[in-house]
C-alpha atoms as a PDB file:
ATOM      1  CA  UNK A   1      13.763   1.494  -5.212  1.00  0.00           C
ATOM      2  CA  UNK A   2      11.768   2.447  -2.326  1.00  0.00           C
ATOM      3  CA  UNK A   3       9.332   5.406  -3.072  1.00  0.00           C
ATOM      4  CA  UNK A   4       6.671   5.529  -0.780  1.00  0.00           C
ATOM      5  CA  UNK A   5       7.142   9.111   1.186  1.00  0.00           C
ATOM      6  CA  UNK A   6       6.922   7.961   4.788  1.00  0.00           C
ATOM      7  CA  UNK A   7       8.957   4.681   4.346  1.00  0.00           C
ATOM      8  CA  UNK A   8      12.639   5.174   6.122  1.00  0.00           C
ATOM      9  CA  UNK A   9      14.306   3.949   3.457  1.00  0.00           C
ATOM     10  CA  UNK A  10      12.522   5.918   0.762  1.00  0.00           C
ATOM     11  CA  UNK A  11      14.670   6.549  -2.270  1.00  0.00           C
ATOM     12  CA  UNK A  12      17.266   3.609  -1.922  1.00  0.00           C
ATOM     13  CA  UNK A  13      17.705   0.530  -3.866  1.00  0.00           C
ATOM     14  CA  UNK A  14      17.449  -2.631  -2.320  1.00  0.00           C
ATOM     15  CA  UNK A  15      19.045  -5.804  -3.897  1.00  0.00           C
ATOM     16  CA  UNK A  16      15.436  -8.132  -3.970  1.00  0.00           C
ATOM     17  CA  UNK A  17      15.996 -11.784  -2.417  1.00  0.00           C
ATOM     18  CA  UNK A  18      12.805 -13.259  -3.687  1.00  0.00           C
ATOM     19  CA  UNK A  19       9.031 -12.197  -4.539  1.00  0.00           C
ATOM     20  CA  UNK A  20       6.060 -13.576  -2.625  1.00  0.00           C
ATOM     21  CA  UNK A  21       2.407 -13.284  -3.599  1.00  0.00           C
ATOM     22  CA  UNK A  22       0.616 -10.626  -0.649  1.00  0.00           C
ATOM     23  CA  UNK A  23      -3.367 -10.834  -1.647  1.00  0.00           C
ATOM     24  CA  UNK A  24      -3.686  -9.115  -4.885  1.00  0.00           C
ATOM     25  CA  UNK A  25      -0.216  -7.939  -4.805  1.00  0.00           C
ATOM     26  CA  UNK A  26       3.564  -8.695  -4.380  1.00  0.00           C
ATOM     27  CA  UNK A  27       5.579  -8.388  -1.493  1.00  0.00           C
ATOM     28  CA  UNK A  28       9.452  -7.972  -2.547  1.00  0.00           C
ATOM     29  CA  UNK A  29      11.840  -9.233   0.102  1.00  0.00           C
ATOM     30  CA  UNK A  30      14.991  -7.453   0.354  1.00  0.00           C
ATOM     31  CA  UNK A  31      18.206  -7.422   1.438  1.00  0.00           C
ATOM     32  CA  UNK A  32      18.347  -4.534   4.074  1.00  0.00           C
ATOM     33  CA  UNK A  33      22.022  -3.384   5.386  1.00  0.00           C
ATOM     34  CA  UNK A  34      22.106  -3.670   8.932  1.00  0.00           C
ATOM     35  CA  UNK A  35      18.577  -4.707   9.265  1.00  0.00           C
ATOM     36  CA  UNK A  36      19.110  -7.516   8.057  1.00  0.00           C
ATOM     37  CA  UNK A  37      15.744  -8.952   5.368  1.00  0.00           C
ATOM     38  CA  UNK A  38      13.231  -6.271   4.739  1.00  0.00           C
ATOM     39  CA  UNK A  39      10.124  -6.767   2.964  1.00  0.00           C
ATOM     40  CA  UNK A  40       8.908  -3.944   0.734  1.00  0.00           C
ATOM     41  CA  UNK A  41       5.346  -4.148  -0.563  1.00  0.00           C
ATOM     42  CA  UNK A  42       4.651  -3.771  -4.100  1.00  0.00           C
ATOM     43  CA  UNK A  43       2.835  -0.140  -3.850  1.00  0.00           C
ATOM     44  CA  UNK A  44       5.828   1.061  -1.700  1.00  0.00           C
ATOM     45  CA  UNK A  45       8.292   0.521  -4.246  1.00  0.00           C
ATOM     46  CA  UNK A  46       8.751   1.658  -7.720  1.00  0.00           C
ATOM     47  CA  UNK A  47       7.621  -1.405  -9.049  1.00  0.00           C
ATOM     48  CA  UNK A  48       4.281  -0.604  -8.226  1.00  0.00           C
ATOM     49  CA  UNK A  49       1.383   1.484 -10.017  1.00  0.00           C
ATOM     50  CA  UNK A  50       2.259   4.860 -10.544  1.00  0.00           C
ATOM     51  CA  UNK A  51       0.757   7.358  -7.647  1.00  0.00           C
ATOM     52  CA  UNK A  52      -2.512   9.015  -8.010  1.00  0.00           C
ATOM     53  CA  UNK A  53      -2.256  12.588  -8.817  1.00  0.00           C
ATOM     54  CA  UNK A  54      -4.783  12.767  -5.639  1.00  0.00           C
ATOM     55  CA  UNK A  55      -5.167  10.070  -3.354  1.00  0.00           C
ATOM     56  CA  UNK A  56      -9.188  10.444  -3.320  1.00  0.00           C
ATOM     57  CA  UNK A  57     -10.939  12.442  -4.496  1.00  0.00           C
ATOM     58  CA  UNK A  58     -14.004  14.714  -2.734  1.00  0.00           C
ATOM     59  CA  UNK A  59     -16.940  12.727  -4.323  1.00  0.00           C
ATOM     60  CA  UNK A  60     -15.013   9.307  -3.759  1.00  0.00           C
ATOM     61  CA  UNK A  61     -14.521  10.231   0.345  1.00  0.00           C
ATOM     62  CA  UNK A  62     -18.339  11.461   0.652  1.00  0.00           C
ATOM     63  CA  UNK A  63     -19.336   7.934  -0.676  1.00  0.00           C
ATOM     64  CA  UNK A  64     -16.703   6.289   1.780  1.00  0.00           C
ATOM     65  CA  UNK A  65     -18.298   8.880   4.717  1.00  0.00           C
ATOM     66  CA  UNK A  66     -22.214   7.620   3.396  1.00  0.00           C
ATOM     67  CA  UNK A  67     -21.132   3.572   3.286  1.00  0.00           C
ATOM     68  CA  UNK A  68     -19.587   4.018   6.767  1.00  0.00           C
ATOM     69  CA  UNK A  69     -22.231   5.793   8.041  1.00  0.00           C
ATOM     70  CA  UNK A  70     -24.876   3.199   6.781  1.00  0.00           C
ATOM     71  CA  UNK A  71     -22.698   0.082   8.212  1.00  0.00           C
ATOM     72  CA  UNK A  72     -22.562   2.378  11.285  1.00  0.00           C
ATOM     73  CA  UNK A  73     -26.049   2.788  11.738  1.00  0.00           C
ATOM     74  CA  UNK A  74     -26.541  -1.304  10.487  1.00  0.00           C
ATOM     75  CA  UNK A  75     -28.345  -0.672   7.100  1.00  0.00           C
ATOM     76  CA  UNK A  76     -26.636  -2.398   4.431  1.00  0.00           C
ATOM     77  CA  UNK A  77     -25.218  -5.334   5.614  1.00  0.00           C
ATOM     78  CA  UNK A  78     -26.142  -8.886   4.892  1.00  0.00           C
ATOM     79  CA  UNK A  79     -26.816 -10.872   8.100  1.00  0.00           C
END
């Protein structure tokens, strides 16, 4: 089933054709209707991990904001 919230075809079942390996994750092709093969990544589906109850949270996007900032302003990175 298709769960993530912005997907078009949240909340239907797709018959899966075959599984590929995507990086760390799995990529689930599908059978899609009219559309003919879709592929549905792992996270998207309800296969995947169950949701955060927050996506981040405030201290983890202030430490995001501070490493950008730094790679920004070039401190940090190996050269």
């Amino acid at each position: 089933m298709v769960t993530h919230p912005f997907h078009p075809l949240r909340g239907e079942r797709l018959r899966v054709l075959f599984v590929r390996r995507q990086g760390a994750s799995w990529l689930y092709v599908c059978e899609g209707g009219p559309r003919g093969t879709i592929g549905i990544a792992e996270v998207a589906s309800d296969r995947g991990p169950e949701p955060g109850e927050r996506p981040l949270s405030f201290e983890a996007l202030a430490a995001v904001a501070v490493l950008v900032s730094e790679l920004s302003a070039g401190r940090g990175v190996a050269r």
